[in-house]
Protein backbone atom coordinates (compact mmCIF):
# COMPACT_ATOMS: atom_id res chain seq x y z
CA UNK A 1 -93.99 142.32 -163.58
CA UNK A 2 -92.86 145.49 -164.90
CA UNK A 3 -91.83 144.88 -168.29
CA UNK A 4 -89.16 147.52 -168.88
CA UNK A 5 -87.60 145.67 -166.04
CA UNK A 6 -84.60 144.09 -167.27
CA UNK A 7 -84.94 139.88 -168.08
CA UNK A 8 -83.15 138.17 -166.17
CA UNK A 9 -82.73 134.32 -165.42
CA UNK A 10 -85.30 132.54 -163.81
CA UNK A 11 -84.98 129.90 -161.13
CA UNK A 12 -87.34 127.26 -159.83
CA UNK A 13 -86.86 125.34 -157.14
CA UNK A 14 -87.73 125.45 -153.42
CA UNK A 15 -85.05 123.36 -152.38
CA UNK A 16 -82.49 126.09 -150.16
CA UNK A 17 -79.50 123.90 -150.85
CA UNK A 18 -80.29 123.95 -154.39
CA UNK A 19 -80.51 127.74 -154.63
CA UNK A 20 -77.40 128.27 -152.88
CA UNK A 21 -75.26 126.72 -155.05
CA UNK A 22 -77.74 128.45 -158.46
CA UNK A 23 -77.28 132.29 -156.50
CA UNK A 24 -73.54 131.18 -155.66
CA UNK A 25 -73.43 130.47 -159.08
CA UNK A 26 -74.64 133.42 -160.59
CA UNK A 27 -72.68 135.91 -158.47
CA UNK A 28 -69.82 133.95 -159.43
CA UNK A 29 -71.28 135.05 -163.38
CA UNK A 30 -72.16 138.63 -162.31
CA UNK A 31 -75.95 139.03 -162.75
CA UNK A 32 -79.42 138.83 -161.07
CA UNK A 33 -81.69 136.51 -161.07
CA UNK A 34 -85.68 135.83 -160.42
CA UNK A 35 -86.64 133.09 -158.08
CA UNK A 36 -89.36 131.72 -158.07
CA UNK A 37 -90.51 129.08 -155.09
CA UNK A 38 -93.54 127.24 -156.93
CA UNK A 39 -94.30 125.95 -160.07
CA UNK A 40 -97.31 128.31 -160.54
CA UNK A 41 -94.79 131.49 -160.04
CA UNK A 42 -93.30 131.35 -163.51
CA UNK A 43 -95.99 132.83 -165.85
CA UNK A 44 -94.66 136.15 -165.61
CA UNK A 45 -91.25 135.44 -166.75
CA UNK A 46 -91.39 132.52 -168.48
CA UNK A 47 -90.96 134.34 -171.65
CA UNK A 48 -89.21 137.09 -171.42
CA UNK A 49 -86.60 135.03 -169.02
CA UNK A 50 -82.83 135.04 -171.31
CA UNK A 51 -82.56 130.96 -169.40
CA UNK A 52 -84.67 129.25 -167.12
CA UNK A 53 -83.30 126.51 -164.50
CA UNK A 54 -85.57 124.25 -163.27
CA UNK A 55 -85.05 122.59 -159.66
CA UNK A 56 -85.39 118.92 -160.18
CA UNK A 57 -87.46 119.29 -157.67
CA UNK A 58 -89.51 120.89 -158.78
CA UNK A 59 -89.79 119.96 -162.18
CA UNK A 60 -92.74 117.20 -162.06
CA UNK A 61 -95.00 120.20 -161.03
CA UNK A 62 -94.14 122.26 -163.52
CA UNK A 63 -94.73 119.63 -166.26
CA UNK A 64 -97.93 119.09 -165.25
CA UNK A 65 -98.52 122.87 -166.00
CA UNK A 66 -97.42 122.16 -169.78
CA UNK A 67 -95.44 125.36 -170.27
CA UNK A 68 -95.50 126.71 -173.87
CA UNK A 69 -92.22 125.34 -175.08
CA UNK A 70 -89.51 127.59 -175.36
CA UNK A 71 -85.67 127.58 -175.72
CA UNK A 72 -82.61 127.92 -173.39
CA UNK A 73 -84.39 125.62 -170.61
CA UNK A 74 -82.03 123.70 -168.20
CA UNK A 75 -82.68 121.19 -165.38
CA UNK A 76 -80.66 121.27 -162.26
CA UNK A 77 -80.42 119.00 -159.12
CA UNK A 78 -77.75 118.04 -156.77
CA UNK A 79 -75.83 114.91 -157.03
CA UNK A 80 -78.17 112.08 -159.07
CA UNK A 81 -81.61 113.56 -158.16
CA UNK A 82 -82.01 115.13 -161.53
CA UNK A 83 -81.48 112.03 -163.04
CA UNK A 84 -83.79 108.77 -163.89
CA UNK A 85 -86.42 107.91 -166.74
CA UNK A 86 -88.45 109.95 -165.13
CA UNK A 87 -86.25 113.28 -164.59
CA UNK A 88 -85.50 112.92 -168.69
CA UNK A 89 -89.43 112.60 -169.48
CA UNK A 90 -90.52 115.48 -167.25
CA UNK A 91 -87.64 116.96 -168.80
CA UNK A 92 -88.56 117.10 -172.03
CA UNK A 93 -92.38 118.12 -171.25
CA UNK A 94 -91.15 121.68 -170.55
CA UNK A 95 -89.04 122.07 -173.42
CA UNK A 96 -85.37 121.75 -171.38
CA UNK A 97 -81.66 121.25 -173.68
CA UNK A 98 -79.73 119.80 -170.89
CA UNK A 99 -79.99 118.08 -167.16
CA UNK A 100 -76.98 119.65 -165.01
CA UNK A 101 -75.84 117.58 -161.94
CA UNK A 102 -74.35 119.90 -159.48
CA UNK A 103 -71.57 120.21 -158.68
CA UNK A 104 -70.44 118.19 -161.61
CA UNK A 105 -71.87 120.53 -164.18
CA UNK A 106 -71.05 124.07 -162.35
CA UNK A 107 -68.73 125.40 -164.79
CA UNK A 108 -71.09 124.55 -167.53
CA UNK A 109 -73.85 126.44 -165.83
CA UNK A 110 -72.01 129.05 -164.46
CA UNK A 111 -70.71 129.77 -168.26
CA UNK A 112 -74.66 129.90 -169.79
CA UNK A 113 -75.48 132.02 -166.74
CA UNK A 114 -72.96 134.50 -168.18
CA UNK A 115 -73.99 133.95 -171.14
CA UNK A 116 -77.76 134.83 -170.66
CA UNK A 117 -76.34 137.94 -169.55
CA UNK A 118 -75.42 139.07 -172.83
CA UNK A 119 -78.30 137.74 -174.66
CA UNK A 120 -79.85 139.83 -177.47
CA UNK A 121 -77.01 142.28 -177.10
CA UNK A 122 -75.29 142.11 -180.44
CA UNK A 123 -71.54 141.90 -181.00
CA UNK A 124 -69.18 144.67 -181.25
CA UNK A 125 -67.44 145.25 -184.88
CA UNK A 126 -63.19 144.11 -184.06
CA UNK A 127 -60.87 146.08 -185.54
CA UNK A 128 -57.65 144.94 -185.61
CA UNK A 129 -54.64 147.57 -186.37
CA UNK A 130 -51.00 146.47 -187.37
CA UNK A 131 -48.02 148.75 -188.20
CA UNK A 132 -46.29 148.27 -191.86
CA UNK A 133 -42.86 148.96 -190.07
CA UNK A 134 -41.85 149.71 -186.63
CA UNK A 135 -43.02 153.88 -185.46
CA UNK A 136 -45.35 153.68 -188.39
CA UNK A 137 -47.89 155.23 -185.91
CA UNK A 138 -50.04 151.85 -185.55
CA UNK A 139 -50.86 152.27 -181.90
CA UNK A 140 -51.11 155.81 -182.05
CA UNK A 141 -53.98 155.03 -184.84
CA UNK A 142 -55.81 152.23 -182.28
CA UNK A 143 -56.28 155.08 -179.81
CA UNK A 144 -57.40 157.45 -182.01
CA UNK A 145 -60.22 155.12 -183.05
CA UNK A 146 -61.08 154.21 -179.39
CA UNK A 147 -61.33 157.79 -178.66
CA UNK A 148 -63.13 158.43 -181.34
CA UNK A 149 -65.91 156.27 -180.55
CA UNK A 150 -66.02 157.89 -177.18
CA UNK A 151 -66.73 160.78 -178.82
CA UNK A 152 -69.39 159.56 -180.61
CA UNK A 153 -70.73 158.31 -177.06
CA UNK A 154 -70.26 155.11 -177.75
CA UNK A 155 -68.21 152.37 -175.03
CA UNK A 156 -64.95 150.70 -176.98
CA UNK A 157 -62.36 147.99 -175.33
CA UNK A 158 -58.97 148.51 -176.15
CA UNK A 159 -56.74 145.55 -176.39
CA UNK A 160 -52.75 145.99 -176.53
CA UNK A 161 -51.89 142.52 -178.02
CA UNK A 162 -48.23 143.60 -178.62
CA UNK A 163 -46.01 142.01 -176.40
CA UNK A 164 -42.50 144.14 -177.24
CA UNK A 165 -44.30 146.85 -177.37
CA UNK A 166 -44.06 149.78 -174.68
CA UNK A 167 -47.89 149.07 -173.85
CA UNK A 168 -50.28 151.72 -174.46
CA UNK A 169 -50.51 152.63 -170.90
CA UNK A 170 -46.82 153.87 -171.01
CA UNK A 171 -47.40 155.58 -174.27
CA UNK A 172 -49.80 157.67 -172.48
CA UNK A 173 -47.92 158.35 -169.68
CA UNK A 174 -50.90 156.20 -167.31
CA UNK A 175 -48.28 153.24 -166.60
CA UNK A 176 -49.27 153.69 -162.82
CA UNK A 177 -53.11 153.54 -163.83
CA UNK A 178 -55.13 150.80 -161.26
CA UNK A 179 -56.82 148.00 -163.26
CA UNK A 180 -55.89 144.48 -163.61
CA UNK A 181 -53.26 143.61 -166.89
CA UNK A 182 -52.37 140.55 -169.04
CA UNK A 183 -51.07 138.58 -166.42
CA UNK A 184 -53.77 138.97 -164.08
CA UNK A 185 -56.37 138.29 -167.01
CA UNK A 186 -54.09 135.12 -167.94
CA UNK A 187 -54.81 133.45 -164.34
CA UNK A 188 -58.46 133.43 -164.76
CA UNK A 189 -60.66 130.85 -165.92
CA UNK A 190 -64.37 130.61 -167.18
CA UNK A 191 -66.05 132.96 -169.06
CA UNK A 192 -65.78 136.38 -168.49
CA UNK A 193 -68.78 139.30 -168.19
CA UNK A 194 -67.93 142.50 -169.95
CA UNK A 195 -68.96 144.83 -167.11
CA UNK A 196 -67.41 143.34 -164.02
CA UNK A 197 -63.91 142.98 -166.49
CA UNK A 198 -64.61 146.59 -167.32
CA UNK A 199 -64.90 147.88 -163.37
CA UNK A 200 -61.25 146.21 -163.37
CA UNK A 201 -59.60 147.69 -166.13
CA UNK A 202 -57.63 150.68 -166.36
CA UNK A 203 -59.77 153.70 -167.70
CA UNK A 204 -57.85 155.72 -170.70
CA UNK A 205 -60.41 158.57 -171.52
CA UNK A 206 -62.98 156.34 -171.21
CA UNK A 207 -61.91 153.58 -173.14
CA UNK A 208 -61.36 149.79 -171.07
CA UNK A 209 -57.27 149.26 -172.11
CA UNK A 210 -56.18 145.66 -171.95
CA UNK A 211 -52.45 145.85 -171.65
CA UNK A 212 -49.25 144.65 -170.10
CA UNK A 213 -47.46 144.63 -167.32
CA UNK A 214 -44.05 146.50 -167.11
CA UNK A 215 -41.25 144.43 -167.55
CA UNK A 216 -40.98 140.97 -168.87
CA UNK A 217 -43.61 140.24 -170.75
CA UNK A 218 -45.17 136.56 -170.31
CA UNK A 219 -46.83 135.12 -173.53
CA UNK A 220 -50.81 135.56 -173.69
CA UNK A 221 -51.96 132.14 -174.44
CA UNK A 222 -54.91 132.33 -177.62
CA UNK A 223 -57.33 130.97 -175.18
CA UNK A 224 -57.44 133.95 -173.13
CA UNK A 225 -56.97 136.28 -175.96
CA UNK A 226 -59.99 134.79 -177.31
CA UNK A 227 -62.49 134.80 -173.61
CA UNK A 228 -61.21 138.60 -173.19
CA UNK A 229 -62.17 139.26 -177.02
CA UNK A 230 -65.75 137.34 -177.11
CA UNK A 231 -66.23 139.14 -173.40
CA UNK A 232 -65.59 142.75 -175.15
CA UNK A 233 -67.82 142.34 -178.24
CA UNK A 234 -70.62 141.83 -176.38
CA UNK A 235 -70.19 144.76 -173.88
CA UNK A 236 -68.48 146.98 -175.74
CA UNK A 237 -69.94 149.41 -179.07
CA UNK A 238 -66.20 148.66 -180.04
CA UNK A 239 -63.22 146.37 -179.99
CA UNK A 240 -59.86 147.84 -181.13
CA UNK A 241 -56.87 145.42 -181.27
CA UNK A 242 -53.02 146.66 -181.33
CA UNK A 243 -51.59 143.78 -183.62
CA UNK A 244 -47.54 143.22 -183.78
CA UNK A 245 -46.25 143.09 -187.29
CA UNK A 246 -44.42 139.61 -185.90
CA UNK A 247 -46.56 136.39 -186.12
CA UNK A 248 -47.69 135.72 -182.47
CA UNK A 249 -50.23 132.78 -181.42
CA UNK A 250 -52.32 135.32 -179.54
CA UNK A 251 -52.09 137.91 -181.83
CA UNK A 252 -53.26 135.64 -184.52
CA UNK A 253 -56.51 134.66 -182.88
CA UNK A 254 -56.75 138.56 -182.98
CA UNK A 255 -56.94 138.32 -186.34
CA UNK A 256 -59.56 135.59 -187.11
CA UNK A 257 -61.87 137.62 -185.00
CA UNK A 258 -61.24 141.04 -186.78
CA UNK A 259 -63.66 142.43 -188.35
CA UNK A 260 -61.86 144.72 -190.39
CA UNK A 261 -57.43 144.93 -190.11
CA UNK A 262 -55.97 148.20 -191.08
CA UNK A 263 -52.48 148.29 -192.00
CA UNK A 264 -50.83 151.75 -191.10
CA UNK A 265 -48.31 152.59 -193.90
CA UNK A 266 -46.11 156.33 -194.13
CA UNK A 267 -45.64 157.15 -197.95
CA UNK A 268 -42.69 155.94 -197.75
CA UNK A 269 -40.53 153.43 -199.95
CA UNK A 270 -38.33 151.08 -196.99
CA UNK A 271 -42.29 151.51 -195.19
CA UNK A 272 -43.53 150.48 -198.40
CA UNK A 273 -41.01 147.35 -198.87
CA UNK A 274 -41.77 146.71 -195.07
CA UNK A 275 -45.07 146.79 -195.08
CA UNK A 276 -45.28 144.43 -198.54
CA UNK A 277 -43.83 141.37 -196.21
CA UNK A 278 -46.68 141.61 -193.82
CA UNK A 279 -49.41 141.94 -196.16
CA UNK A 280 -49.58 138.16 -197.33
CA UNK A 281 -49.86 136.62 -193.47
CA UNK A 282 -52.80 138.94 -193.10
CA UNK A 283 -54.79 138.09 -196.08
CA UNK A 284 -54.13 134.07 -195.05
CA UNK A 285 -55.64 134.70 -191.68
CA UNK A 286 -57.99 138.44 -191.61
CA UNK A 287 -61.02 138.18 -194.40
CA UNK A 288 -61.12 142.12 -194.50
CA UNK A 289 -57.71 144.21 -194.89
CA UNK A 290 -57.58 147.95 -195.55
CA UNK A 291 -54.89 150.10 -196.09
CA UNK A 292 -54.59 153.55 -193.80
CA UNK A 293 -51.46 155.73 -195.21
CA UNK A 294 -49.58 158.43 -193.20
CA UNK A 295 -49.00 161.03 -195.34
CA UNK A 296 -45.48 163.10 -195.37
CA UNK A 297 -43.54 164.92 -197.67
CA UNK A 298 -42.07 162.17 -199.43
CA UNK A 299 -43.16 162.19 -203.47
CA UNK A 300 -45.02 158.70 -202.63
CA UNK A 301 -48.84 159.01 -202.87
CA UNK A 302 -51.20 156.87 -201.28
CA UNK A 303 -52.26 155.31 -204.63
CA UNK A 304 -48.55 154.54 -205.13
CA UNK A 305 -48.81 152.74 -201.51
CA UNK A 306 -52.23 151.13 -202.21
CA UNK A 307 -51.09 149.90 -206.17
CA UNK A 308 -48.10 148.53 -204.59
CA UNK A 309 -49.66 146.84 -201.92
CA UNK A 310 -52.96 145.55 -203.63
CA UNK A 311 -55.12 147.13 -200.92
CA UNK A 312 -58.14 149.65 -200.67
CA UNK A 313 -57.78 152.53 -198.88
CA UNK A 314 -59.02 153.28 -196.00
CA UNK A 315 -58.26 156.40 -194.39
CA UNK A 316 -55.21 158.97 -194.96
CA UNK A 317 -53.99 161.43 -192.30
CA UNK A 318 -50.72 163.85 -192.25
CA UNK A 319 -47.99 163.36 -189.77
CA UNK A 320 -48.93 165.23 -186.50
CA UNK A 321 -47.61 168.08 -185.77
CA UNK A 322 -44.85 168.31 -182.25
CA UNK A 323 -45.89 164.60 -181.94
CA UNK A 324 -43.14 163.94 -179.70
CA UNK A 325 -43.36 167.41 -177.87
CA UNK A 326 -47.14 166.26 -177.06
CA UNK A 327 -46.21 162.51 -175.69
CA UNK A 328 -43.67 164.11 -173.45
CA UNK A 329 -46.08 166.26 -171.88
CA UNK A 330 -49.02 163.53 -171.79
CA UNK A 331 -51.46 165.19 -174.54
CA UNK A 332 -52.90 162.89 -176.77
CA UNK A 333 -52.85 163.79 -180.15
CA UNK A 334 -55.59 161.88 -181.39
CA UNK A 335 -57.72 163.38 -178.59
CA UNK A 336 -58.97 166.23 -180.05
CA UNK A 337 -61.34 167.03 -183.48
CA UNK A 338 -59.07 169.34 -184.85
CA UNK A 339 -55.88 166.21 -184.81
CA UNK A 340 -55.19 164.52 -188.12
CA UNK A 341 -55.37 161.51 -186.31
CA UNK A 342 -58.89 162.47 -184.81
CA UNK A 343 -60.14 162.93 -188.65
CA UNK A 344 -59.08 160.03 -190.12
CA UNK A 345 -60.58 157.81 -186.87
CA UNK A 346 -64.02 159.71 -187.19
CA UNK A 347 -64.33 159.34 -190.63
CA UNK A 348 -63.41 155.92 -191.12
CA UNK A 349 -65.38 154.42 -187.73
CA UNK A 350 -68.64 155.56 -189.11
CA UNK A 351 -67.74 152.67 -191.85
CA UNK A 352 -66.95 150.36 -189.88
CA UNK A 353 -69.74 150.38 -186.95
CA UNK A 354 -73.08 149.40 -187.82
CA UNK A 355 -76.57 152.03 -187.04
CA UNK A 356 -75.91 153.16 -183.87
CA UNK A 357 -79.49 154.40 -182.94
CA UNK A 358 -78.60 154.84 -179.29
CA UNK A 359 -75.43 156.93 -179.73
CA UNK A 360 -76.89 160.29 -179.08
CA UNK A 361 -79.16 159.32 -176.54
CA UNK A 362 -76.49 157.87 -174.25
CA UNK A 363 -73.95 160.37 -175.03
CA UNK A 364 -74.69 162.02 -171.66
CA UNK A 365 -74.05 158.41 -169.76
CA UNK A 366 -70.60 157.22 -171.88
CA UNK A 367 -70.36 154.63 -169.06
CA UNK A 368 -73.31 152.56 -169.95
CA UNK A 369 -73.10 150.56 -172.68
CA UNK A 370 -75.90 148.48 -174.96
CA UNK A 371 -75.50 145.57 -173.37
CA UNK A 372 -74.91 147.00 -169.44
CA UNK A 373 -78.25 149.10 -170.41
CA UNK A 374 -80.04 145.73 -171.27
CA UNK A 375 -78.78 143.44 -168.47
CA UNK A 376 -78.56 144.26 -164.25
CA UNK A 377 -75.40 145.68 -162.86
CA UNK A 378 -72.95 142.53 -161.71
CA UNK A 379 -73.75 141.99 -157.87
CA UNK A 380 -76.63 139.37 -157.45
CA UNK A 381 -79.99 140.37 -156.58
CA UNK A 382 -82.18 137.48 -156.85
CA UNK A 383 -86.04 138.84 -156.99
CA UNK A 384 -88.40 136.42 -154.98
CA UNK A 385 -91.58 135.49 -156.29
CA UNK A 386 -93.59 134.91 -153.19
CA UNK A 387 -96.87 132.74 -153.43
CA UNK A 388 -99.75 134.41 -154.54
CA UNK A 389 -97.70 137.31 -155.72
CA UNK A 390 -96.94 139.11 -158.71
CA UNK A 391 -93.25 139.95 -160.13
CA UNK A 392 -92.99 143.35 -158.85
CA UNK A 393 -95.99 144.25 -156.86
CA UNK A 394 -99.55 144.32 -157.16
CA UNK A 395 -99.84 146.69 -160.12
CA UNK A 396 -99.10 143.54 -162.65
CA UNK A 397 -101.25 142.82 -165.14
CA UNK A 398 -102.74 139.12 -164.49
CA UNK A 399 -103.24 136.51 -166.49
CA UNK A 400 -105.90 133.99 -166.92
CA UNK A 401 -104.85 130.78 -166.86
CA UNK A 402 -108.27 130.18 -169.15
CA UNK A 403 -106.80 132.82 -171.36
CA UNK A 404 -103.97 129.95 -172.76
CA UNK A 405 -104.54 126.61 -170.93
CA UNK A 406 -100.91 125.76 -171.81
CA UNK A 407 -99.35 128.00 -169.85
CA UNK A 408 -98.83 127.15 -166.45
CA UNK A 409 -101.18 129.05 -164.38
CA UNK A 410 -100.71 132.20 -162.19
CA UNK A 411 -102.07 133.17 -158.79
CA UNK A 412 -104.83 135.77 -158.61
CA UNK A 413 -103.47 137.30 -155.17
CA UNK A 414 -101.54 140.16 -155.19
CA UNK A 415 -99.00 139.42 -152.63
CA UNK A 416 -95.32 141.46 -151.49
CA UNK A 417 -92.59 140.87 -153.55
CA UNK A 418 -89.23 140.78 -152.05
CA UNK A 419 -85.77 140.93 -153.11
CA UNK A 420 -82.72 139.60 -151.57
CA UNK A 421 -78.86 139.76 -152.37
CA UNK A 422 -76.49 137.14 -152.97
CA UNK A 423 -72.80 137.38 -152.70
CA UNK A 424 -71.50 138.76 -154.86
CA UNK A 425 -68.21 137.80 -156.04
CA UNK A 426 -65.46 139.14 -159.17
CA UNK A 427 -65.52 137.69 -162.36
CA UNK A 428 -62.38 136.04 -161.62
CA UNK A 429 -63.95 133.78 -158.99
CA UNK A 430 -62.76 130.22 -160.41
CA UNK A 431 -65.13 128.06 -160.67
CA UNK A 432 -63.46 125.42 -162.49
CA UNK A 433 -62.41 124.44 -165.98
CA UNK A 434 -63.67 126.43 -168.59
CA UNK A 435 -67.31 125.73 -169.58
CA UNK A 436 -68.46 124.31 -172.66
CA UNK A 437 -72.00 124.90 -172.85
CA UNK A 438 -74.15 126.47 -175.60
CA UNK A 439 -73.82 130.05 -176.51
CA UNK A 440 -76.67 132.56 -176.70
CA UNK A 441 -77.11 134.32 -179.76
């Protein structure tokens, strides 16, 4: 086992039908997993493995190995053979939560497969942005943040939860971009995993956009507002939200999951009045709201703004100059160091992310984020253990099974280790209703 190796799940069982349906499974979750045939096979991962699903068949031999006890263990069999007196005692001798019956219980596995993807990979700050008053440069302000992660080599998800507005897309002139939108994000069901969703999103200068179709735009229910946002914050470095200023069901679920909501405000007074009638709805549902004022030439400061409002402030930039002269010809203002916009986003991100030790490291790779880096790209590869073999090869380190006589014990041959590759299918695959299962932290 090579132990910079990425964890992934492990799988016991011998049973082919059984490991069908777990690789089907997990391609249908986008990520790899270890198999291992026998009982005696799962030393080497039986720690460092994010889940562990134990065949029902064989589960009686690995109970009699008394594995050290350890969380996120399932049992799986098809139809009833995972269940019994005797199933639930063997059960509980190696530490499993749950018994799955398959295919009874595939959504719920197929959602903590995903899951075990992301585990140990943090969450992503939200930050939620709303406009005081229509034009008062709200979305403008969301991209300028996204990009200015980017520039900080960081990965953030941009999420156009407006439906009246022009979508950000068009406001960057990338309408036509590929990538899947709303609607296609609306038909899917299960969980989702951040880096097959990211493969099918449209790319704005290396930010994932979320947005809308052209046209009519159909209602985003909260439930899929909610799987796309708990999908980016574990992916992502950062999760920017485009809020309208009008109370919306999906937008709304936006807000409970912000981390921090700015409100965009120009120094001026009908802005001001404006933006005093949103203010109250966001303090009922965000826990954190921050003022950001766009500066003009009115007499209005931003401590008039922030007094009058009964906010901190957050950032302050000046108008932009040729704004409109700029969108016409596709240049993003907020793209560049030497934009207001640009300013104000660098400054305030560094108070809203947390340490970001691995910034400047993986500024040279801006597509691989923290949790891509920790988990295996979203085909299937499921790594064989064969008997009398190590995890990768016959440089492994083994262990004594004298050395801890509760762990079960590992082969002392040195055998080939083989890898084989499941189908691999989108993250859209359906595979049923959405899964309720237990969450990794």
């Amino acid at each position: 086992m090579d132990p910079s190796a990425p964890a992934r799940p492990l799988l016991v069982t011998e049973d082919p039908r059984l490991l069908d349906d777990l690789l089907r499974l997990a391609a249908a979750a986008g990520v790899e997993a270890t198999v291992a045939h026998h009982a005696a096979q799962v030393a080497p991962e039986w720690d460092r493995a994010p889940l562990v699903v134990v065949g029902a068949d064989l589960l009686p031999a690995l109970a009699r190995l008394e594995p050290e006890p350890r969380r996120h263990v399932l049992v799986a069999g098809l139809g009833d053979s995972a269940r019994g007196s005797a199933a639930w005692e063997a059960a509980l001798r190696v530490g499993a939560g749950a018994v799955l019956s398959l295919p009874a219980d595939e959504s719920r596995l197929a959602g903590l497969l995903t899951d075990s993807a992301h585990a140990g990979a943090g969450r992503a700050p939200v930050v939620a942005v709303v406009g005081g008053r229509g034009g008062a440069g709200a979305s403008l302000f969301a991209l300028a943040l996204a990009l200015s992660a980017r520039r900080a080599g960081l990965q953030s998800a941009l999420v156009d939860a407006d439906p009246l507005g022009s979508g950000l897309d068009a406001l960057l002139g990338r309408e036509e971009a590929p990538g899947d939108r709303w609607g296609d994000l609306v038909a899917r069901q299960g969980r989702l995993n951040w880096s097959a969703l990211r493969s099918r999103l449209p790319d704005v200068r290396g930010a994932a956009l979320v947005t809308w179709e052209q046209g009519p735009a159909a209602p985003v229910p909260p439930a899929a507002m909610r799987a796309v946002l708990d999908c980016a914050v574990r992916g992502a470095d950062l999760v920017v939200a485009d809020l309208p200023r009008a109370p919306d069901p999906a937008a709304d679920e936006a807000l409970r999951r912000a981390s921090v909501v700015l409100l965009v405000a120009p120094t001026e007074v009908p802005a001001v009045f404006s933006a005093a009638r949103t203010v109250p709805r966001l303090r009922r549902t965000a826990g954190d709201v921050r003022l950001v004022v766009r500066e003009g030439s009115s007499a209005v400061t931003a401590a008039d703004v922030a007094r009058t409002l009964g906010l901190p402030v957050a950032g302050r930039f000046r108008a932009e100059r040729g704004l409109s002269r700029k969108l016409r010809n596709g240049t993003l203002p907020a793209g560049t160091r030497g934009s207001p916009l640009a300013g104000c986003a660098d400054r305030l991100l560094a108070s809203v992310l947390p340490p970001q030790p691995h910034a400047q490291a993986t500024a040279s790779h801006p597509q691989a984020t923290p949790a891509q880096r920790a988990r295996p790209p979203p085909a299937v590869a499921a790594r064989r253990l064969e008997p009398g073999g190590g995890g990768d090869g016959p440089k492994n380190r083994r262990r004594s099974a004298s050395a801890n006589p509760r762990r079960p014990a590992r082969p002392t041959g040195a055998g080939p280790t083989t890898t084989h590759r499941g189908t691999s299918r989108s993250v859209g695959h359906r595979t049923g209703e959405s899964p309720n299962g237990r969450a990794f932290a």
